[in-house]
PDB file of N, CA and C in Angstrom:
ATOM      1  N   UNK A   1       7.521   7.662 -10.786  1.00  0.00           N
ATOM      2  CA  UNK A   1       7.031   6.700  -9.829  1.00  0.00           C
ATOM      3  C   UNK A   1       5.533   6.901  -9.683  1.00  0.00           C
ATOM      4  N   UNK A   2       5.245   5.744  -9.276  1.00  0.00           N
ATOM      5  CA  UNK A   2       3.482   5.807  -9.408  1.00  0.00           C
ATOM      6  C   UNK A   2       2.399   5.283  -8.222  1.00  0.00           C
ATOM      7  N   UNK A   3       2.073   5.936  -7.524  1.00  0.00           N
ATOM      8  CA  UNK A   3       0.924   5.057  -6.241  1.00  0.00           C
ATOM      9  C   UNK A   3       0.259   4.628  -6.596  1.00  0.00           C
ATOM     10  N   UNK A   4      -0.420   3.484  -6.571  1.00  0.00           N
ATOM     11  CA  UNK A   4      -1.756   3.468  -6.747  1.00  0.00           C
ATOM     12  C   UNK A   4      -2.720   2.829  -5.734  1.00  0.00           C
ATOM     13  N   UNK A   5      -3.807   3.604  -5.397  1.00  0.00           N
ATOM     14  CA  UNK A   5      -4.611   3.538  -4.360  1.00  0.00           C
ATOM     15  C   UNK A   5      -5.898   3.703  -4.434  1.00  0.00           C
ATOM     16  N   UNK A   6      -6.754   2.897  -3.735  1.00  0.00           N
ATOM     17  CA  UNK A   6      -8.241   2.705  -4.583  1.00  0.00           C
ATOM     18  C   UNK A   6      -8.147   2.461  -5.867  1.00  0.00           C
ATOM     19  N   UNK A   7      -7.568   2.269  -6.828  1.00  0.00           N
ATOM     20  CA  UNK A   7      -8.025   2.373  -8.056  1.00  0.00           C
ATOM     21  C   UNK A   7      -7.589   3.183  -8.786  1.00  0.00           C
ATOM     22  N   UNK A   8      -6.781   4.379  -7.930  1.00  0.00           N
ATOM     23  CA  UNK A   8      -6.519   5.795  -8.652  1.00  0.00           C
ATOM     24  C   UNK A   8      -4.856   5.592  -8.791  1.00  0.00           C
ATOM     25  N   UNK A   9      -3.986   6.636  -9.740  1.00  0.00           N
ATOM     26  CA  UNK A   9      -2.993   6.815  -9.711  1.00  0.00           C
ATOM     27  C   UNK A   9      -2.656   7.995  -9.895  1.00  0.00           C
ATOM     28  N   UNK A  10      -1.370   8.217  -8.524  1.00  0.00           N
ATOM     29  CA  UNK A  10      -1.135   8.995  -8.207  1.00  0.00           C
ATOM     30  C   UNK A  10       0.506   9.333  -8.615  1.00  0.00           C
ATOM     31  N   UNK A  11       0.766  10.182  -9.368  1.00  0.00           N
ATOM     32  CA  UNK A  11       2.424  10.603  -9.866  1.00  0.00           C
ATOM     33  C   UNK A  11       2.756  10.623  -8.711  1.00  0.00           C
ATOM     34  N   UNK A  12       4.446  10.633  -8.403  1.00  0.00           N
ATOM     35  CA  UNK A  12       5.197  10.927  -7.475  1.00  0.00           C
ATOM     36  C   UNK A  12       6.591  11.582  -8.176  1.00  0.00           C
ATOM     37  N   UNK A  13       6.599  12.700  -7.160  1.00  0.00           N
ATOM     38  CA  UNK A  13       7.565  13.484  -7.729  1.00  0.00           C
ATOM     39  C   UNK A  13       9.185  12.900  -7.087  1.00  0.00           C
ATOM     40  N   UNK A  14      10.321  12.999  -8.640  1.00  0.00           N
ATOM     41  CA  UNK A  14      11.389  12.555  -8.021  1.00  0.00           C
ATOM     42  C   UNK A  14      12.240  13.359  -6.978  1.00  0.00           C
ATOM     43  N   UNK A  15      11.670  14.794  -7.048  1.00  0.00           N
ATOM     44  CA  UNK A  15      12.482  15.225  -6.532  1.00  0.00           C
ATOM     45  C   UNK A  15      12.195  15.476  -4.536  1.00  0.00           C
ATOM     46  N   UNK A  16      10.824  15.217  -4.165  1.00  0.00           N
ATOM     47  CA  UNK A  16      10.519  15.427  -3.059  1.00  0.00           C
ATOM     48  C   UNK A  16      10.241  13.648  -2.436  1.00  0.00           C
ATOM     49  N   UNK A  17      10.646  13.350  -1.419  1.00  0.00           N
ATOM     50  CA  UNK A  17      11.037  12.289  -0.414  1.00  0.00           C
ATOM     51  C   UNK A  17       9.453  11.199  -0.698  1.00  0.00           C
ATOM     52  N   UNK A  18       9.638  10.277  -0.925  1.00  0.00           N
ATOM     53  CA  UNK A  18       8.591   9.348  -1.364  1.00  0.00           C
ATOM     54  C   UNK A  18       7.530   9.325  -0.109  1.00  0.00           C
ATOM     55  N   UNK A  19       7.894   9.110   1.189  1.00  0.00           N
ATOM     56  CA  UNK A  19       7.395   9.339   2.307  1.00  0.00           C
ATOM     57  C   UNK A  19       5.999  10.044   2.260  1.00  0.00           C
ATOM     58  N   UNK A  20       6.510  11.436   2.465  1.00  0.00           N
ATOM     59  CA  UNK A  20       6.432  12.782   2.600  1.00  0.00           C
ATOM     60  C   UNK A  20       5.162  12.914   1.559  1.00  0.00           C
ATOM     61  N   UNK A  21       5.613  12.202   0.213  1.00  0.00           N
ATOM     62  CA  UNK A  21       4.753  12.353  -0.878  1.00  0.00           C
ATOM     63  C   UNK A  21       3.373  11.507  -0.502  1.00  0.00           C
ATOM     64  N   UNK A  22       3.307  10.370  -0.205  1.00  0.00           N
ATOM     65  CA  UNK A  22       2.385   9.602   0.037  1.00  0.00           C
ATOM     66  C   UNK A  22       1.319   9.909   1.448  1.00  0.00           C
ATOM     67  N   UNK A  23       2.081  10.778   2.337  1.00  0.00           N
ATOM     68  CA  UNK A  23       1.914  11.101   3.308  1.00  0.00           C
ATOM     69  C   UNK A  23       0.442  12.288   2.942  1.00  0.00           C
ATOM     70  N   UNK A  24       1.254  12.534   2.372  1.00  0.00           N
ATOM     71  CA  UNK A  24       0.448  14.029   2.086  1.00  0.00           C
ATOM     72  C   UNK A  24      -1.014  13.609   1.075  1.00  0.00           C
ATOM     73  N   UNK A  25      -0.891  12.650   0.244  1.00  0.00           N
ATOM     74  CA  UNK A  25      -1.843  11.855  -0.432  1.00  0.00           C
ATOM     75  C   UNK A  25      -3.095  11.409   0.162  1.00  0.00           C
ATOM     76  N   UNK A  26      -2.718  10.591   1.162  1.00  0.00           N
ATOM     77  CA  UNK A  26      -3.232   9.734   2.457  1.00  0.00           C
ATOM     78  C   UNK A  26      -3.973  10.631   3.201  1.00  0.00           C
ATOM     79  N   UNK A  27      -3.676  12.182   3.348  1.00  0.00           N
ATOM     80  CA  UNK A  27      -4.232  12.641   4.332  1.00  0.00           C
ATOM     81  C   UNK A  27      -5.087  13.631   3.914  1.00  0.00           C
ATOM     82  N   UNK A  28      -5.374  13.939   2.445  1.00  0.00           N
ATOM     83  CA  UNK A  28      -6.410  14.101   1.232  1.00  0.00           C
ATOM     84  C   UNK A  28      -7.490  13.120   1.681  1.00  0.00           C
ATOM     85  N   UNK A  29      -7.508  11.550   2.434  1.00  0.00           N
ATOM     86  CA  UNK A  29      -8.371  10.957   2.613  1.00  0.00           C
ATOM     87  C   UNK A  29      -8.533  10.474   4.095  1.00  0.00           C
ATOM     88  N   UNK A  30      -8.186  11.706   4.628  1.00  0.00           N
ATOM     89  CA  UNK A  30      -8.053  11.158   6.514  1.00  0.00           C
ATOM     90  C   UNK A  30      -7.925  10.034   6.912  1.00  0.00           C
ATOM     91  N   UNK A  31      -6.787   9.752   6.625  1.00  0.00           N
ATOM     92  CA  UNK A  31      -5.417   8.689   6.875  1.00  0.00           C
ATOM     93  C   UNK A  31      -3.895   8.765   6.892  1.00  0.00           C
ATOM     94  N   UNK A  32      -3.693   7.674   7.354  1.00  0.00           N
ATOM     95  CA  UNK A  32      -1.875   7.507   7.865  1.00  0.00           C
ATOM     96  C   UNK A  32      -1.547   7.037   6.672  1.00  0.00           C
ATOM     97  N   UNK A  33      -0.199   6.815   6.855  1.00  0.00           N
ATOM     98  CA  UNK A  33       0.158   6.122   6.485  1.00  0.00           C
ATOM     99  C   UNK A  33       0.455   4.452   7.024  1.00  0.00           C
ATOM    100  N   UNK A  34       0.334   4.904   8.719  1.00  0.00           N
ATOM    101  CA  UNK A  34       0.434   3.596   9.191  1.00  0.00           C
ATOM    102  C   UNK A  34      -0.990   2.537   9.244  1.00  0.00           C
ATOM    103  N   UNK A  35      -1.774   2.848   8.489  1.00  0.00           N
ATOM    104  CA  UNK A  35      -2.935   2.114   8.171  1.00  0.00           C
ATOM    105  C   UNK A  35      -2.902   1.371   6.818  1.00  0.00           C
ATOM    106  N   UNK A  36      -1.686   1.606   6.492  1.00  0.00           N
ATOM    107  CA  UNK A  36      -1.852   0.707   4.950  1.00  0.00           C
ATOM    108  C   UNK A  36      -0.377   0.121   5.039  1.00  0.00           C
ATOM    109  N   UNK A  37      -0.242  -1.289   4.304  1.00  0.00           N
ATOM    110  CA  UNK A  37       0.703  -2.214   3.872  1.00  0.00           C
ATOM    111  C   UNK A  37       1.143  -1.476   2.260  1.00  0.00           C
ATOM    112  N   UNK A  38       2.463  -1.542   2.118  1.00  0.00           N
ATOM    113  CA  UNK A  38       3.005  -0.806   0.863  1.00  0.00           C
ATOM    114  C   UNK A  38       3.654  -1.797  -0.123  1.00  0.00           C
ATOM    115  N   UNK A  39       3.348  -2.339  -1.151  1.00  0.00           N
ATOM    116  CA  UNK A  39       3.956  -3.798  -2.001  1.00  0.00           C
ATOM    117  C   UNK A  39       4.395  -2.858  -3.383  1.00  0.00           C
ATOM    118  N   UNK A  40       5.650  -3.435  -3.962  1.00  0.00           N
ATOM    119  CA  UNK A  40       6.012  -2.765  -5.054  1.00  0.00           C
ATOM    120  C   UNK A  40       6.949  -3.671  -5.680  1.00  0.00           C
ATOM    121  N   UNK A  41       7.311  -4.227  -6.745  1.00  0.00           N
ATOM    122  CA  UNK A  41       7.871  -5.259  -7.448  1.00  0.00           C
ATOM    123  C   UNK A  41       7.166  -6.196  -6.595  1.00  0.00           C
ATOM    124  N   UNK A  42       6.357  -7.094  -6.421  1.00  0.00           N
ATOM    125  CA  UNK A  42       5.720  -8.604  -5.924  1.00  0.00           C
ATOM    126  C   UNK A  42       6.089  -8.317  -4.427  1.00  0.00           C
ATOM    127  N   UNK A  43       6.709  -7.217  -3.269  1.00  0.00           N
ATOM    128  CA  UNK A  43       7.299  -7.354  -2.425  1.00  0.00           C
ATOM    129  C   UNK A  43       7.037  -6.303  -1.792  1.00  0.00           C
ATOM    130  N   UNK A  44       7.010  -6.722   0.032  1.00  0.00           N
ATOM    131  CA  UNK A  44       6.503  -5.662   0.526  1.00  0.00           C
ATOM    132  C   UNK A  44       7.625  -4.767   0.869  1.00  0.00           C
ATOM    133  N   UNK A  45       7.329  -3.199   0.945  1.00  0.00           N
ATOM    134  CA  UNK A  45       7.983  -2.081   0.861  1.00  0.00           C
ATOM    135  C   UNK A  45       8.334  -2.060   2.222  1.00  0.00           C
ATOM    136  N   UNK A  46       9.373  -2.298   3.130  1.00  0.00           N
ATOM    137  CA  UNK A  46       9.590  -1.983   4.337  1.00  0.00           C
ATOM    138  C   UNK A  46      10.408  -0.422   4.964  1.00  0.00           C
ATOM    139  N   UNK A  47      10.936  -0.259   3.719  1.00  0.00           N
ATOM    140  CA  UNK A  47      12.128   1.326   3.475  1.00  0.00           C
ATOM    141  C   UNK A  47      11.246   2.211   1.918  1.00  0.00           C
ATOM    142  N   UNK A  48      11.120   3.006   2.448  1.00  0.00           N
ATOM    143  CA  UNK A  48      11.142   3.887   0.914  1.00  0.00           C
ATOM    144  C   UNK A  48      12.290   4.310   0.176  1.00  0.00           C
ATOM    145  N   UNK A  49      13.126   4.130   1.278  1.00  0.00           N
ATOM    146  CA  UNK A  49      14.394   4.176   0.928  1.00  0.00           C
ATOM    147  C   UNK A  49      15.185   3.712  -0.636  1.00  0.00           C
ATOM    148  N   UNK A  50      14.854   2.587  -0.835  1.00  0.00           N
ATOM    149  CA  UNK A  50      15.551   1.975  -1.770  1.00  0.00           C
ATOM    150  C   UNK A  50      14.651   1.544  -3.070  1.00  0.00           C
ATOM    151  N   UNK A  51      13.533   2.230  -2.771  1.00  0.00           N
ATOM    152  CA  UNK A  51      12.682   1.739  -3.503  1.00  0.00           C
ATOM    153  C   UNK A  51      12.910   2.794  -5.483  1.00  0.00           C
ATOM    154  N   UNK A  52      13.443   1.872  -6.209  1.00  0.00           N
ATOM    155  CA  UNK A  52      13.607   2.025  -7.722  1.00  0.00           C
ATOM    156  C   UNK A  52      12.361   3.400  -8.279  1.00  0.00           C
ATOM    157  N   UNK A  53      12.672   3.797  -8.976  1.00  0.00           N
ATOM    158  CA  UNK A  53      11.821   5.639  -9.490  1.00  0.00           C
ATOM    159  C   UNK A  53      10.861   4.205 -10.496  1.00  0.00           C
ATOM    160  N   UNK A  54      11.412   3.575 -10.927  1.00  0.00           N
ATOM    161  CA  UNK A  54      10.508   2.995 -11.774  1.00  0.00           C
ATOM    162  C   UNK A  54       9.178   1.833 -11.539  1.00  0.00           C
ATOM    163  N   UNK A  55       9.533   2.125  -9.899  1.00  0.00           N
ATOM    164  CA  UNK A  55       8.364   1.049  -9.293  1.00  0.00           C
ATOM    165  C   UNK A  55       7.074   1.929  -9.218  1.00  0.00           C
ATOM    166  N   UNK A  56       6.102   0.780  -9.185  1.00  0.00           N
ATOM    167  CA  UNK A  56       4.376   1.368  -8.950  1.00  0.00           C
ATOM    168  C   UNK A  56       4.081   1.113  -7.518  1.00  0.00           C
ATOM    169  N   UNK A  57       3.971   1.381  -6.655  1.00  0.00           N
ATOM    170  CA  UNK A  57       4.137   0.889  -5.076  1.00  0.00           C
ATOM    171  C   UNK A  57       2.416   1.180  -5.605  1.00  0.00           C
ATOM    172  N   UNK A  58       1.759   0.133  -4.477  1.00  0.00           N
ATOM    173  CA  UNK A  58       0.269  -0.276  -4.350  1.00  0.00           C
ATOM    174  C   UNK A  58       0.212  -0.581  -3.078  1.00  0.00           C
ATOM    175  N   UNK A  59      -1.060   0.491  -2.738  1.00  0.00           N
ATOM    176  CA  UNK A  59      -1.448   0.097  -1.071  1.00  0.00           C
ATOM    177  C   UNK A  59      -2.636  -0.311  -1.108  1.00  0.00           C
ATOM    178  N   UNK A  60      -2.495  -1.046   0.528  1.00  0.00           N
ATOM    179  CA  UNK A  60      -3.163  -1.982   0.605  1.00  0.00           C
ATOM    180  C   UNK A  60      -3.727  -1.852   2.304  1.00  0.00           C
ATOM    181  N   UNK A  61      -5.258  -1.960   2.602  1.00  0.00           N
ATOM    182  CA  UNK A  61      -5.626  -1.846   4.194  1.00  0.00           C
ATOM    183  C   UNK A  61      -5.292  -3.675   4.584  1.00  0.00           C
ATOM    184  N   UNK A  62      -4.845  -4.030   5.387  1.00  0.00           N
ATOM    185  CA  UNK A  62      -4.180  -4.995   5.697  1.00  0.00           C
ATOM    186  C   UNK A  62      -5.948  -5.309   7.018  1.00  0.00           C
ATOM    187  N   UNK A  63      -6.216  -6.708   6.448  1.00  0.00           N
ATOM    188  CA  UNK A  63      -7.771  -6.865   7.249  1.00  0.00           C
ATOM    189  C   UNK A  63      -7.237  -7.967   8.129  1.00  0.00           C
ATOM    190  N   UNK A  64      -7.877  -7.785   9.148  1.00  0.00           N
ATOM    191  CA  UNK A  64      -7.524  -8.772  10.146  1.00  0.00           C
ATOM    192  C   UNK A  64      -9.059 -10.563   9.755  1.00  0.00           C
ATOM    193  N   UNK A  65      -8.406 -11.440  10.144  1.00  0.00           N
ATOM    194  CA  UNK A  65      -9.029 -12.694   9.608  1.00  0.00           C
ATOM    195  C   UNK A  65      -8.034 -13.707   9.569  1.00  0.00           C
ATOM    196  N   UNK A  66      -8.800 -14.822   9.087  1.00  0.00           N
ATOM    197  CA  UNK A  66      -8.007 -15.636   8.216  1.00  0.00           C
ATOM    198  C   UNK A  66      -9.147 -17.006   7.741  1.00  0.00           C
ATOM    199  N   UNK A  67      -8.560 -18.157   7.488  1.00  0.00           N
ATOM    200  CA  UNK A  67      -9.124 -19.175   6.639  1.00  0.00           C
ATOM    201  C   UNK A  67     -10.846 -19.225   7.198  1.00  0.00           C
ATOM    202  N   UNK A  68     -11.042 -19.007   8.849  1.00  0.00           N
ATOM    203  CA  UNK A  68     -12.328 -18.902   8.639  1.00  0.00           C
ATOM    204  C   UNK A  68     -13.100 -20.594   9.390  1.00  0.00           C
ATOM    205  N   UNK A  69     -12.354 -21.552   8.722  1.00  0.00           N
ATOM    206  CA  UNK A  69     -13.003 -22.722   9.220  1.00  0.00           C
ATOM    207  C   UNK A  69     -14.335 -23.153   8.057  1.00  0.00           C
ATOM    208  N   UNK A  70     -14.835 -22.633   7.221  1.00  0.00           N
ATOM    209  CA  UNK A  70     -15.923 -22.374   6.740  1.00  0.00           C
ATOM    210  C   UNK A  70     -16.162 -24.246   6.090  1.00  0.00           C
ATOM    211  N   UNK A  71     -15.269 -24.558   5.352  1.00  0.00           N
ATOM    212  CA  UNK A  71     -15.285 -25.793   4.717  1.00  0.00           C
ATOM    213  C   UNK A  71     -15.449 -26.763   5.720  1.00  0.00           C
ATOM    214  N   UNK A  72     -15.126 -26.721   7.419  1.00  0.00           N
ATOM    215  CA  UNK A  72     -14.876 -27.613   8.190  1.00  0.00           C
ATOM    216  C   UNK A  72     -16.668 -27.896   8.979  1.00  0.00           C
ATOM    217  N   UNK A  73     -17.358 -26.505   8.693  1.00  0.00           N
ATOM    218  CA  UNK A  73     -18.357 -26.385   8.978  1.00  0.00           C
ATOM    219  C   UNK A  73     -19.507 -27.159   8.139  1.00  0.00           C
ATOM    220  N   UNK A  74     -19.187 -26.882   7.230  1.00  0.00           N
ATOM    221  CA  UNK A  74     -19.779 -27.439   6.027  1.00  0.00           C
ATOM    222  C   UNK A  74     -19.814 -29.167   5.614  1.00  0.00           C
ATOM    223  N   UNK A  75     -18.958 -29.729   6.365  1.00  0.00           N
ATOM    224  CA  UNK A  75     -18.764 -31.341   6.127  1.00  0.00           C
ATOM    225  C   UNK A  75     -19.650 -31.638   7.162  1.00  0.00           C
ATOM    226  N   UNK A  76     -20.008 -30.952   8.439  1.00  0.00           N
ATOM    227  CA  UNK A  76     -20.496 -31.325   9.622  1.00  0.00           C
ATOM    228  C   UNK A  76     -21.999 -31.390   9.601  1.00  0.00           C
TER     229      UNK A  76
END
């Protein structure tokens, strides 16, 4: 299994709790885990639970925003 974060990839061992593993990763960079969104097959990771040895789980800082208005500004 494989993290990948920033850019980097990180092995995950099968035999110690996926959690636990990422946990410990995260905090190599003074962070949670509850600061990042977890996506693995096109889909977000809600359980580590069930998550396949053969998935690449990819995190993600989840930014607050949205569309912005920018185009609506722009006609005006």
């Amino acid at each position: 299994m494989l993290l990948n974060l920033s850019g980097k990839n990180h092995f995950l061992d099968r035999d110690i709790p996926i959690e636990a593993q990422i946990q410990s990763i995260l905090n190599s960079y003074n962070t949670s885990i509850s600061n990042f969104v977890f996506f693995g097959d096109g889909k977000v990771i809600d359980s580590f639970d069930n998550v396949s040895r053969s998935t690449t789980i990819r995190a993600f800082v989840p930014l607050l925003g949205g569309k912005g208005g920018y185009g609506a500004k722009l006609k005006t």
